[in-house]
PDB file of N, CA and C in Angstrom:
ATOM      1  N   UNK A   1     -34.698  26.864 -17.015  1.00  0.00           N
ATOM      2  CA  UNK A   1     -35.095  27.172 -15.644  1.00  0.00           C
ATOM      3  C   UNK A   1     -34.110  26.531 -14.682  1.00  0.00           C
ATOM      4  N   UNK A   2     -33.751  27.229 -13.923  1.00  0.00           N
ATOM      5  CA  UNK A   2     -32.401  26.801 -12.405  1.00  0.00           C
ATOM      6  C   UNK A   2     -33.686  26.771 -11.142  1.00  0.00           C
ATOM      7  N   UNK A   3     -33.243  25.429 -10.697  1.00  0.00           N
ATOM      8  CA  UNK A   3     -33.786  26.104  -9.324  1.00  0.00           C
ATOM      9  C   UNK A   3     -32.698  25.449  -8.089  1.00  0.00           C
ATOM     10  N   UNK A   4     -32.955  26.450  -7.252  1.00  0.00           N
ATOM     11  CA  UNK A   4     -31.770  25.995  -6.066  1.00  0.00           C
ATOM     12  C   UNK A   4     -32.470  25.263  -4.812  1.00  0.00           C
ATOM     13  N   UNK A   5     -32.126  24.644  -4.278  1.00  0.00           N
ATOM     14  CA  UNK A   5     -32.300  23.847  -2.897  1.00  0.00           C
ATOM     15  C   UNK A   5     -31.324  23.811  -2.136  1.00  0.00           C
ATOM     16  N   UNK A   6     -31.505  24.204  -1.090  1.00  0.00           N
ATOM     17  CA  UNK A   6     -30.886  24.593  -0.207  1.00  0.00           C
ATOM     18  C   UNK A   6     -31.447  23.552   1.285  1.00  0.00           C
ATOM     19  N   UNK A   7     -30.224  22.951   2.058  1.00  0.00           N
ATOM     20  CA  UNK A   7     -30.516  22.731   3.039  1.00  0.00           C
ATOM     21  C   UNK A   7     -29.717  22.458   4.400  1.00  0.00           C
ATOM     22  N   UNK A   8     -29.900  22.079   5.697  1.00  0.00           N
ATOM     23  CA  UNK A   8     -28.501  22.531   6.419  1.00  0.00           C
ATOM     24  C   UNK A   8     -28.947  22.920   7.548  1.00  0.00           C
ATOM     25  N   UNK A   9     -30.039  23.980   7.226  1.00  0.00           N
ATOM     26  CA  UNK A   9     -29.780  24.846   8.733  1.00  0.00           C
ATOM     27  C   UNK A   9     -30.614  24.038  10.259  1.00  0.00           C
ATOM     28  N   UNK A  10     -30.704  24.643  11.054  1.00  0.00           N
ATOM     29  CA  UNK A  10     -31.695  23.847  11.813  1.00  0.00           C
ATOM     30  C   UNK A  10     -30.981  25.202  13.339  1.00  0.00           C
ATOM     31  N   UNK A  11     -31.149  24.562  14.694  1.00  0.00           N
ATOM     32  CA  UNK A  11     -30.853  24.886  15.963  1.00  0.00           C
ATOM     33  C   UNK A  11     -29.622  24.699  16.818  1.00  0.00           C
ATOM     34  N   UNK A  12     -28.576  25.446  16.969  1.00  0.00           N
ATOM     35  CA  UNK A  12     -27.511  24.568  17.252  1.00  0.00           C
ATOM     36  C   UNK A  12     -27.177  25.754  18.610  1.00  0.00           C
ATOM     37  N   UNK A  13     -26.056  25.635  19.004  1.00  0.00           N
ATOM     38  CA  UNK A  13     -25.799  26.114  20.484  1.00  0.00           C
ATOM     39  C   UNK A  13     -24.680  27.043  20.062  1.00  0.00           C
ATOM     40  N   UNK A  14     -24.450  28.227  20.954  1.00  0.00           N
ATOM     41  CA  UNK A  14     -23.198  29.022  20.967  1.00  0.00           C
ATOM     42  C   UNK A  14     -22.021  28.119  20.856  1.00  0.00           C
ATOM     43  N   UNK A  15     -21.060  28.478  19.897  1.00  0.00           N
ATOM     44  CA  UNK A  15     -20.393  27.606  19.589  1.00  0.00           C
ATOM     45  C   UNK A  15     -19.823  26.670  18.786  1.00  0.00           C
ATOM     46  N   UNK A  16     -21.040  25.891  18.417  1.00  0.00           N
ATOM     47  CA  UNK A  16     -21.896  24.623  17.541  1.00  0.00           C
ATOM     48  C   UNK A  16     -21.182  24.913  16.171  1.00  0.00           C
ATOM     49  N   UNK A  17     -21.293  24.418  15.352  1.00  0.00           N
ATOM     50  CA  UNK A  17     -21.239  24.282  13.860  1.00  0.00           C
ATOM     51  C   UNK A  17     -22.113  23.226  13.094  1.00  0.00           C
ATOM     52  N   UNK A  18     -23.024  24.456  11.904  1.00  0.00           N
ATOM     53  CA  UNK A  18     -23.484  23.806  10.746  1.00  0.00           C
ATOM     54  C   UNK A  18     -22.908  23.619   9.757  1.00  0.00           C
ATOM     55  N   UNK A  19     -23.419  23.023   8.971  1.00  0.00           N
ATOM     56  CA  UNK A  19     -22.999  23.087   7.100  1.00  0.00           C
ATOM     57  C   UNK A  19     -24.167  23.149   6.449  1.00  0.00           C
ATOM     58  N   UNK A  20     -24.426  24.655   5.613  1.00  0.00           N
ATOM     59  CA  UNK A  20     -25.599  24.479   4.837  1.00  0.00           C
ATOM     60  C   UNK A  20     -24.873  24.366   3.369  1.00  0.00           C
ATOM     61  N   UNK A  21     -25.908  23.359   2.331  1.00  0.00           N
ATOM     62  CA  UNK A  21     -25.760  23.372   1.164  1.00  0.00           C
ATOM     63  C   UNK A  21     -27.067  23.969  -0.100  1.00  0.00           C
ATOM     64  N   UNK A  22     -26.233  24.106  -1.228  1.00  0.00           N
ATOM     65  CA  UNK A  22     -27.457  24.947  -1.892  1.00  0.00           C
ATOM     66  C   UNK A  22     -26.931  24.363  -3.769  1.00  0.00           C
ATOM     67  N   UNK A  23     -27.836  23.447  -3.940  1.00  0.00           N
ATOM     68  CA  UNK A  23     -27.501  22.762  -5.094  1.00  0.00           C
ATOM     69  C   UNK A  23     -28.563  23.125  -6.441  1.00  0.00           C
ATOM     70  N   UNK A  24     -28.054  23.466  -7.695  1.00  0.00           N
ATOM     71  CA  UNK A  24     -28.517  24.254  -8.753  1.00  0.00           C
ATOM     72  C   UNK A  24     -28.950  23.144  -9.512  1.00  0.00           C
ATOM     73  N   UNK A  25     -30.222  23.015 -10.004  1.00  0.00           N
ATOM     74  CA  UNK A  25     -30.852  21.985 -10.409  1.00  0.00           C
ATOM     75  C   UNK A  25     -31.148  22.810 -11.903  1.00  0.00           C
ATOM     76  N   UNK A  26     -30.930  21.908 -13.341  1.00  0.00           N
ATOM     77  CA  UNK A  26     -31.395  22.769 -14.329  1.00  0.00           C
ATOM     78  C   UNK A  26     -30.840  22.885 -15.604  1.00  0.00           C
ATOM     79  N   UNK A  27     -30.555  23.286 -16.708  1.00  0.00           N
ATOM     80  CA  UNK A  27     -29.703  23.206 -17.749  1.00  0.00           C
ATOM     81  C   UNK A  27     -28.540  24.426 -17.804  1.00  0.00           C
ATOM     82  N   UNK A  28     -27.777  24.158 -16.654  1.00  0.00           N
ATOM     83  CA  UNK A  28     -26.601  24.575 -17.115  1.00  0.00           C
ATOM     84  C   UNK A  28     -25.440  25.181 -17.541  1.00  0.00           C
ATOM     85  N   UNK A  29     -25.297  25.896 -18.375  1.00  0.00           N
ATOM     86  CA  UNK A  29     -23.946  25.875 -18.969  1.00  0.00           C
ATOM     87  C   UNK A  29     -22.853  26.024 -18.575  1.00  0.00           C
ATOM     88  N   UNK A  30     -22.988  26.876 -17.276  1.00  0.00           N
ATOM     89  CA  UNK A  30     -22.114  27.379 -16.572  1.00  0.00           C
ATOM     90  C   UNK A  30     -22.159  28.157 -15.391  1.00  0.00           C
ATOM     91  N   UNK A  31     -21.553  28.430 -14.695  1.00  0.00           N
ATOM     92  CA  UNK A  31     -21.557  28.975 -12.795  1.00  0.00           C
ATOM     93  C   UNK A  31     -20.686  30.339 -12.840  1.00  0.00           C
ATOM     94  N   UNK A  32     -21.164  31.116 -12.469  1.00  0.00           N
ATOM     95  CA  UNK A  32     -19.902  32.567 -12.413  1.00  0.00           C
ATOM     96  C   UNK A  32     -19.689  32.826 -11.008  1.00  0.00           C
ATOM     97  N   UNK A  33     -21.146  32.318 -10.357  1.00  0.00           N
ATOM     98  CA  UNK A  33     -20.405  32.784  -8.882  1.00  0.00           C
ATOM     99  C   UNK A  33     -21.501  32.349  -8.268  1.00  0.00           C
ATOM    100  N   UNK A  34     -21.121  32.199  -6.759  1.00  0.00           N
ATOM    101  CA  UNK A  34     -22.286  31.506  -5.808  1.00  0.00           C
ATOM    102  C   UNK A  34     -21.944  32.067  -4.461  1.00  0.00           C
ATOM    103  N   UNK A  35     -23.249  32.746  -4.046  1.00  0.00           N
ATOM    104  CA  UNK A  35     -22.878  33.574  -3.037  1.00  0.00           C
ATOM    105  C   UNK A  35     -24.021  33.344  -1.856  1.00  0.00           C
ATOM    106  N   UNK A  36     -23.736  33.544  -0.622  1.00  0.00           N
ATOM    107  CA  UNK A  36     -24.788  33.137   0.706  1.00  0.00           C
ATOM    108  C   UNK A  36     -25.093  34.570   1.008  1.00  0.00           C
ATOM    109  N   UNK A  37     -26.596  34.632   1.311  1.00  0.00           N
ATOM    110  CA  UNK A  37     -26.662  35.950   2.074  1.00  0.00           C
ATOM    111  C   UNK A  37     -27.208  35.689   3.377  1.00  0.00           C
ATOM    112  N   UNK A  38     -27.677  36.597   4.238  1.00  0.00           N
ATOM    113  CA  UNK A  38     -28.270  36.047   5.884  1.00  0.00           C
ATOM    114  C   UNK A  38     -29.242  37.539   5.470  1.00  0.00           C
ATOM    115  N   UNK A  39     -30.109  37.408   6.212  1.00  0.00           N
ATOM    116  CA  UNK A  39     -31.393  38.423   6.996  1.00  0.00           C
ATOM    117  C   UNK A  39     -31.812  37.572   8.404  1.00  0.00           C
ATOM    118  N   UNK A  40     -31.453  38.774   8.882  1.00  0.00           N
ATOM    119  CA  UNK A  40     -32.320  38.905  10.145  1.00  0.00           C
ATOM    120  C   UNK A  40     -33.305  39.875  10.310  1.00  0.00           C
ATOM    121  N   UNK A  41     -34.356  39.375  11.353  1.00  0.00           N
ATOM    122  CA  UNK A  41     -35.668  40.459  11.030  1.00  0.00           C
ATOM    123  C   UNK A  41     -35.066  42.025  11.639  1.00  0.00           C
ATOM    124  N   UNK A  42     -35.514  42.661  11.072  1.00  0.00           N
ATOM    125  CA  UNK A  42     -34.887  44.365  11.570  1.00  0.00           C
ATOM    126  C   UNK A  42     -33.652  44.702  10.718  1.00  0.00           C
ATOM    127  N   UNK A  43     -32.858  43.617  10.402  1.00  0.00           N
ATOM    128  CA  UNK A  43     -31.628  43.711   9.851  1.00  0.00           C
ATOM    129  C   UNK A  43     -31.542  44.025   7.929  1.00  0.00           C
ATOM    130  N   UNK A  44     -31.009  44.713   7.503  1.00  0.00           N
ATOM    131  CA  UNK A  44     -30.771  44.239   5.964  1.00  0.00           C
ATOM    132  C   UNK A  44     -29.927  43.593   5.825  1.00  0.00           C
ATOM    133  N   UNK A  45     -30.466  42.825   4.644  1.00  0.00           N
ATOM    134  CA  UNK A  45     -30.124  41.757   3.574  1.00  0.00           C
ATOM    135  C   UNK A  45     -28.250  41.383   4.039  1.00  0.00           C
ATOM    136  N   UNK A  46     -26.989  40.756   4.197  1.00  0.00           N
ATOM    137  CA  UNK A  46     -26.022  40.485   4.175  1.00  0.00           C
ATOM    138  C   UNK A  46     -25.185  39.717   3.178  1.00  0.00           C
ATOM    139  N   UNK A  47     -24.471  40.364   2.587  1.00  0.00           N
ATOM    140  CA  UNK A  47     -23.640  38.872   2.284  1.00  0.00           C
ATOM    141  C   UNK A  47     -22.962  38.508   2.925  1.00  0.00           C
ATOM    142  N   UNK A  48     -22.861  37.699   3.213  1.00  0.00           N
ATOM    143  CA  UNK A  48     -22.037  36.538   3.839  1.00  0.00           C
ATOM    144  C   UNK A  48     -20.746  36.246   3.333  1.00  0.00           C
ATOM    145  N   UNK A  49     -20.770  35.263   2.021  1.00  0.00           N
ATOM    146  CA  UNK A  49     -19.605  34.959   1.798  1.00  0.00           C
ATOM    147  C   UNK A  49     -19.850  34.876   0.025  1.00  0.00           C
ATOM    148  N   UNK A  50     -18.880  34.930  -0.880  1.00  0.00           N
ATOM    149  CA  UNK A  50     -18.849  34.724  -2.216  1.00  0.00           C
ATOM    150  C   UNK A  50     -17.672  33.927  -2.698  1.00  0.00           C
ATOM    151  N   UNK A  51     -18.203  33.061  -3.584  1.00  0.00           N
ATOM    152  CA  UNK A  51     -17.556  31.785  -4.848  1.00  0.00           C
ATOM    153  C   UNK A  51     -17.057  31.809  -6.156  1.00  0.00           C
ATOM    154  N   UNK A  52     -16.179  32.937  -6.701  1.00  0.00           N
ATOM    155  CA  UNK A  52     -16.641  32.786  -7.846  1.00  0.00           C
ATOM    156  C   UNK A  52     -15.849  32.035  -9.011  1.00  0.00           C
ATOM    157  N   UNK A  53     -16.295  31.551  -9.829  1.00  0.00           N
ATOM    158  CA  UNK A  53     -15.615  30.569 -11.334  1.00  0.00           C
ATOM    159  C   UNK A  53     -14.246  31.183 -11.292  1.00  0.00           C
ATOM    160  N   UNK A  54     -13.588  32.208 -10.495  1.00  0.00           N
ATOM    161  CA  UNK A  54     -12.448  32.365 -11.433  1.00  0.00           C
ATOM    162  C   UNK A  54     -11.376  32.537 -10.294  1.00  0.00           C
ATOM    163  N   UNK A  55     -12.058  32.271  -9.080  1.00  0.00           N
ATOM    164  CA  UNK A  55     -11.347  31.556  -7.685  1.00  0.00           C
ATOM    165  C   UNK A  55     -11.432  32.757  -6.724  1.00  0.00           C
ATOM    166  N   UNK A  56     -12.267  33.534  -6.877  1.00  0.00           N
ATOM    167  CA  UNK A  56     -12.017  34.616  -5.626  1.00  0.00           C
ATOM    168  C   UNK A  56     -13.129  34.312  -4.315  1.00  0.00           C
ATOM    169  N   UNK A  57     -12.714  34.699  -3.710  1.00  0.00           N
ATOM    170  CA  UNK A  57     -13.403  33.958  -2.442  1.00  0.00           C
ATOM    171  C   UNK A  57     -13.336  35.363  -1.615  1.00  0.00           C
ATOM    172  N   UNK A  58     -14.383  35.870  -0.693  1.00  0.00           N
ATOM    173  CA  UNK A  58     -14.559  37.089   0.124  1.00  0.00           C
ATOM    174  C   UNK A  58     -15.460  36.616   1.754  1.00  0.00           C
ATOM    175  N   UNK A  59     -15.260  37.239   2.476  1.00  0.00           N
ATOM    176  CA  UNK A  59     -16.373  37.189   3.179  1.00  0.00           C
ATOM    177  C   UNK A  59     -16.622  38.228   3.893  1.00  0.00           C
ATOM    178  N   UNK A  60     -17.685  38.712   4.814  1.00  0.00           N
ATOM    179  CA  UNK A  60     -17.998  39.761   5.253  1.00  0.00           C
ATOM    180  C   UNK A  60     -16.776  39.615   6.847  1.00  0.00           C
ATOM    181  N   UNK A  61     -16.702  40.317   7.304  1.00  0.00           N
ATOM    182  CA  UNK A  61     -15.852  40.926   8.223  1.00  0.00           C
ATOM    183  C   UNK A  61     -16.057  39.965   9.446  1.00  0.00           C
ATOM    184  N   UNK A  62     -17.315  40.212   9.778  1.00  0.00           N
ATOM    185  CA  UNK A  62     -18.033  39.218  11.387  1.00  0.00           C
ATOM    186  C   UNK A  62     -17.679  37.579  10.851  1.00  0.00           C
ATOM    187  N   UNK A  63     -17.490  37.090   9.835  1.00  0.00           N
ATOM    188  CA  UNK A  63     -17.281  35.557   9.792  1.00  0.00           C
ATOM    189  C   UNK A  63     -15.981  34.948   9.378  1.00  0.00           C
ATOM    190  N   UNK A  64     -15.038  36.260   9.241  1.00  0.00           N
ATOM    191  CA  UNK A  64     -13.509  35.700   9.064  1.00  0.00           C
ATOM    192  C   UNK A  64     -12.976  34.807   9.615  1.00  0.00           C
ATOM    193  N   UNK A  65     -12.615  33.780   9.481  1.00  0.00           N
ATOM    194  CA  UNK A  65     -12.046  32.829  10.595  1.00  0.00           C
ATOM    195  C   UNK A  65     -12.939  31.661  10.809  1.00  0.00           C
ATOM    196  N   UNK A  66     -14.055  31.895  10.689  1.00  0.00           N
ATOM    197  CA  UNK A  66     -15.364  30.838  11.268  1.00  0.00           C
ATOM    198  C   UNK A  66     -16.164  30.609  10.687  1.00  0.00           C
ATOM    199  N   UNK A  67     -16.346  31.270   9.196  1.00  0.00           N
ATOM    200  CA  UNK A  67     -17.227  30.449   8.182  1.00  0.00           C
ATOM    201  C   UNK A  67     -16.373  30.195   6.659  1.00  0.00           C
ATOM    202  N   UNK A  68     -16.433  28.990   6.207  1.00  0.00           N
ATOM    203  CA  UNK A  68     -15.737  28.552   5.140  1.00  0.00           C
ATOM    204  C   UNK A  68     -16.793  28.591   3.674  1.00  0.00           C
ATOM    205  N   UNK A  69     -16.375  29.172   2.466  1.00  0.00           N
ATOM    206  CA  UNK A  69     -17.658  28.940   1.500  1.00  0.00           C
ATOM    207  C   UNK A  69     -16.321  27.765   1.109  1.00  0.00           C
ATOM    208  N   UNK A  70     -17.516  26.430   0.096  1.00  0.00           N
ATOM    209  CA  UNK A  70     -16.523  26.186  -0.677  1.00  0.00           C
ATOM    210  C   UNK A  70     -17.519  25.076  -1.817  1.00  0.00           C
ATOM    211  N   UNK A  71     -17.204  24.482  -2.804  1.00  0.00           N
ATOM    212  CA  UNK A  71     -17.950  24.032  -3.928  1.00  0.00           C
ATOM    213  C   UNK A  71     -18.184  22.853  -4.555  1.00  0.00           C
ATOM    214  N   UNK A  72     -19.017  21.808  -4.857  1.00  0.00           N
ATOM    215  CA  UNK A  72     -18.763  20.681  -5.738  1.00  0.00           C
ATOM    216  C   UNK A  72     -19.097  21.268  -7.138  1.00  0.00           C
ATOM    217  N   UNK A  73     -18.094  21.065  -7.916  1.00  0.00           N
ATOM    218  CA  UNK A  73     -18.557  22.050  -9.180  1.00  0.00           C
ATOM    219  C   UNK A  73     -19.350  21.024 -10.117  1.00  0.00           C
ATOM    220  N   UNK A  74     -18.628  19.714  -9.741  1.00  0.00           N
ATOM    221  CA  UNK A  74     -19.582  18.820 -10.332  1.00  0.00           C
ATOM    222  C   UNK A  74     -20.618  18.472 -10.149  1.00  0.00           C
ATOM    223  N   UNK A  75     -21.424  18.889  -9.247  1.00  0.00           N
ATOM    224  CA  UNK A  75     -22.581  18.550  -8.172  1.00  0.00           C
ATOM    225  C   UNK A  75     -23.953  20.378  -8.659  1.00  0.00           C
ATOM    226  N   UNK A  76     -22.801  21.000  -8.902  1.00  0.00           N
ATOM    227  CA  UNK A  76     -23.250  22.587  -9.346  1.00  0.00           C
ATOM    228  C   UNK A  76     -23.697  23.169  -7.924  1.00  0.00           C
ATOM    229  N   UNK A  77     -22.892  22.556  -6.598  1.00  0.00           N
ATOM    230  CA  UNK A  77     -23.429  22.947  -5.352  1.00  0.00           C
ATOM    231  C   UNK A  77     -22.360  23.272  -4.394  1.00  0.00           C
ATOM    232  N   UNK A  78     -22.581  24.638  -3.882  1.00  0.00           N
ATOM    233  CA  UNK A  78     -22.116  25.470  -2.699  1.00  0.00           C
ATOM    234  C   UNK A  78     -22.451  24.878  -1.279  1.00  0.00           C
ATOM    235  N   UNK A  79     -21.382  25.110  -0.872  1.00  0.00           N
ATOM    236  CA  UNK A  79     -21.553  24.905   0.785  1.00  0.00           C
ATOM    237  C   UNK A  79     -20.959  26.114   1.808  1.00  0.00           C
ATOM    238  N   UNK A  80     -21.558  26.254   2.546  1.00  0.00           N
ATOM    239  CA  UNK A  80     -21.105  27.086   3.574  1.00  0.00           C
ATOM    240  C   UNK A  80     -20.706  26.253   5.323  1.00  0.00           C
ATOM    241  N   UNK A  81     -19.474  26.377   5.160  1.00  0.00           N
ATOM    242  CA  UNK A  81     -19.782  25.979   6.853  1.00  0.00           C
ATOM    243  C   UNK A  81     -19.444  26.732   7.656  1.00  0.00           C
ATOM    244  N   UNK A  82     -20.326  26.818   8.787  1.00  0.00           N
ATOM    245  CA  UNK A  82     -20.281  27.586   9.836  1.00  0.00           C
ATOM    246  C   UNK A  82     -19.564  27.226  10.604  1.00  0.00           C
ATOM    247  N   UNK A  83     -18.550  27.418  11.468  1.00  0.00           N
ATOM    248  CA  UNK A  83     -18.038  26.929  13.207  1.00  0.00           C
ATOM    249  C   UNK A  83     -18.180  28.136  13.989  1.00  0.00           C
ATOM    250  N   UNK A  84     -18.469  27.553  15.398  1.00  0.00           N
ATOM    251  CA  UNK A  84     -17.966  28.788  16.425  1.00  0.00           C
ATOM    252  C   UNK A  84     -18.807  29.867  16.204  1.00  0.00           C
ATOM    253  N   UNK A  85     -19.854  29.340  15.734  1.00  0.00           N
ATOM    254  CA  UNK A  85     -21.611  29.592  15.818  1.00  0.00           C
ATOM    255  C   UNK A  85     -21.880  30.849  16.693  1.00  0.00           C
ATOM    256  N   UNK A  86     -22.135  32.500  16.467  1.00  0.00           N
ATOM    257  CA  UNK A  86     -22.538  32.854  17.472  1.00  0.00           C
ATOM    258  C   UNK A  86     -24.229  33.464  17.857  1.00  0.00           C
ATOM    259  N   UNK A  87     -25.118  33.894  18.545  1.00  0.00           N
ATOM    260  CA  UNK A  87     -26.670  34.310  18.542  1.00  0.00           C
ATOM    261  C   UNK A  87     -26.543  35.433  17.264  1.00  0.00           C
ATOM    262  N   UNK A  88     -25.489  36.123  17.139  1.00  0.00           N
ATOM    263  CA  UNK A  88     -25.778  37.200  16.202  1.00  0.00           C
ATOM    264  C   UNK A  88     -25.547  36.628  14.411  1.00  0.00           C
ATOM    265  N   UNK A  89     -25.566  35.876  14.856  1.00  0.00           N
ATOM    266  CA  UNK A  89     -25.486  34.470  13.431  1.00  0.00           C
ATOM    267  C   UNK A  89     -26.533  34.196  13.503  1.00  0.00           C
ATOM    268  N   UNK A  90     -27.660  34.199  14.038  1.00  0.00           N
ATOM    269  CA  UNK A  90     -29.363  33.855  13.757  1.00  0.00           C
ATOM    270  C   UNK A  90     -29.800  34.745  12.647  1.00  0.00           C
ATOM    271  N   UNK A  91     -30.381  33.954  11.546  1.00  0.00           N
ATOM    272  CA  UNK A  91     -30.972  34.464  10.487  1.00  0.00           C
ATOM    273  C   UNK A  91     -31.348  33.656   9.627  1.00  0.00           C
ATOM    274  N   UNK A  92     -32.062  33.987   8.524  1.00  0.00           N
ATOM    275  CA  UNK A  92     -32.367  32.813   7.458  1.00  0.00           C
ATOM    276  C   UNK A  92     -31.218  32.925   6.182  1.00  0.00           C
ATOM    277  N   UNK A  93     -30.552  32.196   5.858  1.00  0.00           N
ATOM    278  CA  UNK A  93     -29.694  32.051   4.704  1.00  0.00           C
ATOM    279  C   UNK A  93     -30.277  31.639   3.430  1.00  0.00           C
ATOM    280  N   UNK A  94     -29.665  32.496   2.953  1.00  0.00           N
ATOM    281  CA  UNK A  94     -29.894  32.305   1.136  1.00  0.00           C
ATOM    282  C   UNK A  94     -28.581  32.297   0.310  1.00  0.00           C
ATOM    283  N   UNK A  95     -28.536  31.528  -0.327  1.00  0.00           N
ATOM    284  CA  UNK A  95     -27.950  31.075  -1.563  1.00  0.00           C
ATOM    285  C   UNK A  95     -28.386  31.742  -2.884  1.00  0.00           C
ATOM    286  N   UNK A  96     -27.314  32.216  -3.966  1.00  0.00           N
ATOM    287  CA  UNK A  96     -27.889  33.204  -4.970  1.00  0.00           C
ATOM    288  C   UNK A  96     -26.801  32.574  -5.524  1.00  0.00           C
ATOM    289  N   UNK A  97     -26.845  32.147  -6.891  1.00  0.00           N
ATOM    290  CA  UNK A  97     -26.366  31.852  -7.958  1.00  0.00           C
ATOM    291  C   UNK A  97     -26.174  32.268  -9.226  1.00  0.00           C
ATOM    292  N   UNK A  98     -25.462  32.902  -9.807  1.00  0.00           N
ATOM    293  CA  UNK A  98     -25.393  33.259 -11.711  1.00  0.00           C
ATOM    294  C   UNK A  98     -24.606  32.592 -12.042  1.00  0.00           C
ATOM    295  N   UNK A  99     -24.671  32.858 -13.460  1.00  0.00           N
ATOM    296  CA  UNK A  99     -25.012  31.943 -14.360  1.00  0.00           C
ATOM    297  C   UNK A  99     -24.789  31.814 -15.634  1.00  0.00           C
ATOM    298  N   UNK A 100     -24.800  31.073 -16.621  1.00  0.00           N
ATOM    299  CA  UNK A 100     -25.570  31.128 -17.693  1.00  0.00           C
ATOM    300  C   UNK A 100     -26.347  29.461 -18.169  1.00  0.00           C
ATOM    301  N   UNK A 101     -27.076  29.670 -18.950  1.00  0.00           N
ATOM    302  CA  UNK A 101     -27.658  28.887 -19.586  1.00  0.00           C
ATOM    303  C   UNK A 101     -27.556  28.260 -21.091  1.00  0.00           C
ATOM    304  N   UNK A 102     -26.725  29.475 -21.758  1.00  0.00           N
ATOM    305  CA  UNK A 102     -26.058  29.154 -23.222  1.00  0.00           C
ATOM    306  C   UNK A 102     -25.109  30.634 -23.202  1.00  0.00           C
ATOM    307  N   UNK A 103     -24.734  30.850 -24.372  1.00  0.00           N
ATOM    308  CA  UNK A 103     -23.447  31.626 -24.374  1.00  0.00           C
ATOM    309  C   UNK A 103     -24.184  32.985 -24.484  1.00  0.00           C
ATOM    310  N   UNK A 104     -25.478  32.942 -24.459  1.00  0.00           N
ATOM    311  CA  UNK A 104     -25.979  34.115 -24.543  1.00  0.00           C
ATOM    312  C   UNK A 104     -27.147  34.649 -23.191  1.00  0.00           C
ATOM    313  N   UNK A 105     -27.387  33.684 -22.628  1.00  0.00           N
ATOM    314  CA  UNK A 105     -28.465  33.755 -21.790  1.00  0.00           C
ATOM    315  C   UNK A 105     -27.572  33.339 -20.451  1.00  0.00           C
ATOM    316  N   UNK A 106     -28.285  34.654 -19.260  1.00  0.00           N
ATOM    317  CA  UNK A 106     -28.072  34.483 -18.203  1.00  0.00           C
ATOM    318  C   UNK A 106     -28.792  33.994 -17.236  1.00  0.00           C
ATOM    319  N   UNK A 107     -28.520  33.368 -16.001  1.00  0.00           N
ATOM    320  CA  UNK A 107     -29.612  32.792 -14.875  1.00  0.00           C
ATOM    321  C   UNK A 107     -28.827  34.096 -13.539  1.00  0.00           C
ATOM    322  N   UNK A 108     -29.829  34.684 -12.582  1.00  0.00           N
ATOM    323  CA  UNK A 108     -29.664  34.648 -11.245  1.00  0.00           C
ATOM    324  C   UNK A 108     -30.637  34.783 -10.449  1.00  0.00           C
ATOM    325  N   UNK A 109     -30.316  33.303  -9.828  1.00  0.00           N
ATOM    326  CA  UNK A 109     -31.578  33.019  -9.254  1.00  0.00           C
ATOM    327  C   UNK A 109     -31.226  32.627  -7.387  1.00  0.00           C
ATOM    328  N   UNK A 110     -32.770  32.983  -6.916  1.00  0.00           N
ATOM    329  CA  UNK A 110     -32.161  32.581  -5.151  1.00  0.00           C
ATOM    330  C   UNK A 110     -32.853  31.488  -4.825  1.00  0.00           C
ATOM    331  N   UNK A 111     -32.316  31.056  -3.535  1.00  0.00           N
ATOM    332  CA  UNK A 111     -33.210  29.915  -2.889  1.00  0.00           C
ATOM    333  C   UNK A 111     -33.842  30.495  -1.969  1.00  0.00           C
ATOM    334  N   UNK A 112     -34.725  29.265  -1.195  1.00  0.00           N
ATOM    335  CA  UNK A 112     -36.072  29.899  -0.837  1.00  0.00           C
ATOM    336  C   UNK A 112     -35.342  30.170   1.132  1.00  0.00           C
ATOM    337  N   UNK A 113     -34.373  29.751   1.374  1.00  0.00           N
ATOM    338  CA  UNK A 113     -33.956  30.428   2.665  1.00  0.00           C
ATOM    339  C   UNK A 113     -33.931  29.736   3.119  1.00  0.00           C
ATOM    340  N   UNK A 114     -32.876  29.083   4.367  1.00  0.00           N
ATOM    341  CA  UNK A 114     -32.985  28.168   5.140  1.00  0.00           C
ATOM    342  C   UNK A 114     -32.782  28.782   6.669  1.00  0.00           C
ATOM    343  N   UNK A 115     -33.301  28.329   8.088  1.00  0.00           N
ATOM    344  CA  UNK A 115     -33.421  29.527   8.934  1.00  0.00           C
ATOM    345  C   UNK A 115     -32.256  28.666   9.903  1.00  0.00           C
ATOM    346  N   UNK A 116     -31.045  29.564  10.621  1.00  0.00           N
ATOM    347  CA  UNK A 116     -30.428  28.923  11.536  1.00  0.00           C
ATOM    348  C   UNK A 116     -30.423  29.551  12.691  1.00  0.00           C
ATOM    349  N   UNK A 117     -30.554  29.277  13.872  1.00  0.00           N
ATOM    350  CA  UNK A 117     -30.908  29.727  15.025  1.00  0.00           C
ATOM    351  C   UNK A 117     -29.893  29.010  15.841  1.00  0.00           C
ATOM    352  N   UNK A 118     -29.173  30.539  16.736  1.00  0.00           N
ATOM    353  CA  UNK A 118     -27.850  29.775  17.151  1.00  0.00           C
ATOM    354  C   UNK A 118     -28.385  30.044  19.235  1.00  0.00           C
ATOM    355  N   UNK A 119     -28.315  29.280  19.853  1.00  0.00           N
ATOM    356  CA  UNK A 119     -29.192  29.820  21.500  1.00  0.00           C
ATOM    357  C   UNK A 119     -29.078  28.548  22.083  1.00  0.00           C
ATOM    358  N   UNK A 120     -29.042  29.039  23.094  1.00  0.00           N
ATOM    359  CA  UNK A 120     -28.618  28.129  24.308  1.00  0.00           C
ATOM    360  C   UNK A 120     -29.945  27.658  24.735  1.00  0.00           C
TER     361      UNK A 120
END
C-alpha cells in the first residue's frame, strides 16, 4: 500500500509564490513518474506538470516559466513550485504517482488534494 501526502498550499496574493510537496509513504520499489494535476470547479481535471524516472520533465502551456516540478528521490517526494502566482491558478492540486512495488506489481495512486487560492 502507497499513500501520498501532500502539503503546501494555502492563500497567497497575485504574484506570490508557493511550494507544494507530495511524499510517497510505503514499500517501494520504485518511481516511474510523478505528476501534479489542478481542478477547478467548472473546469476539467489538468495536468500541470510531469517527473519522470528517466528525466523528462513537461508542463502544460499556462505555467511555462513560473512553475518548476522537481524531486527528492530519496525522500520518494515531488515538489512543485509555483512563482508569479496568478487567480487563474486557483484550484485544488493533486499529486499522482506510479510505480511499482516489486518487479511485477504496479502502484498509481493520488493524493487527497491540496487547495491554493491565489486573490488579493
Amino acid at each position: 500500500q502507497v499513500q501520498l501526502v501532500e502539503s503546501g498550499g494555502g492563500l497567497v496574493q497575485p504574484g506570490g509564490s508557493l511550494t507544494l510537496s507530495c511524499a510517497a509513504f510505503g514499500s517501494i520499489f520504485s518511481i516511474v513518474g510523478m505528476r501534479w494535476f489542478r481542478h477547478s470547479p467548472g473546469s476539467e481535471s489538468e495536468l500541470v506538470a510531469v517527473s519522470t524516472s528517466g528525466g523528462r520533465i513537461n508542463y502544460t502551456d499556462s505555467v511555462k516559466g513560473r512553475f518548476t516540478i522537481f524531486k527528492d528521490n530519496a525522500k520518494n517526494t515531488v515538489y512543485l513550485q509555483m512563482n508569479n502566482l496568478k487567480p487563474e491558478d486557483t484550484a485544488v492540486y493533486h499529486c499522482n504517482v506510479v510505480g511499482n512495488l516489486t518487479d511485477a506489481e504496479v502502484f498509481d495512486v493520488w493524493g487527497k488534494g491540496t487547495q491554493v487560492t491565489v486573490s488579493s
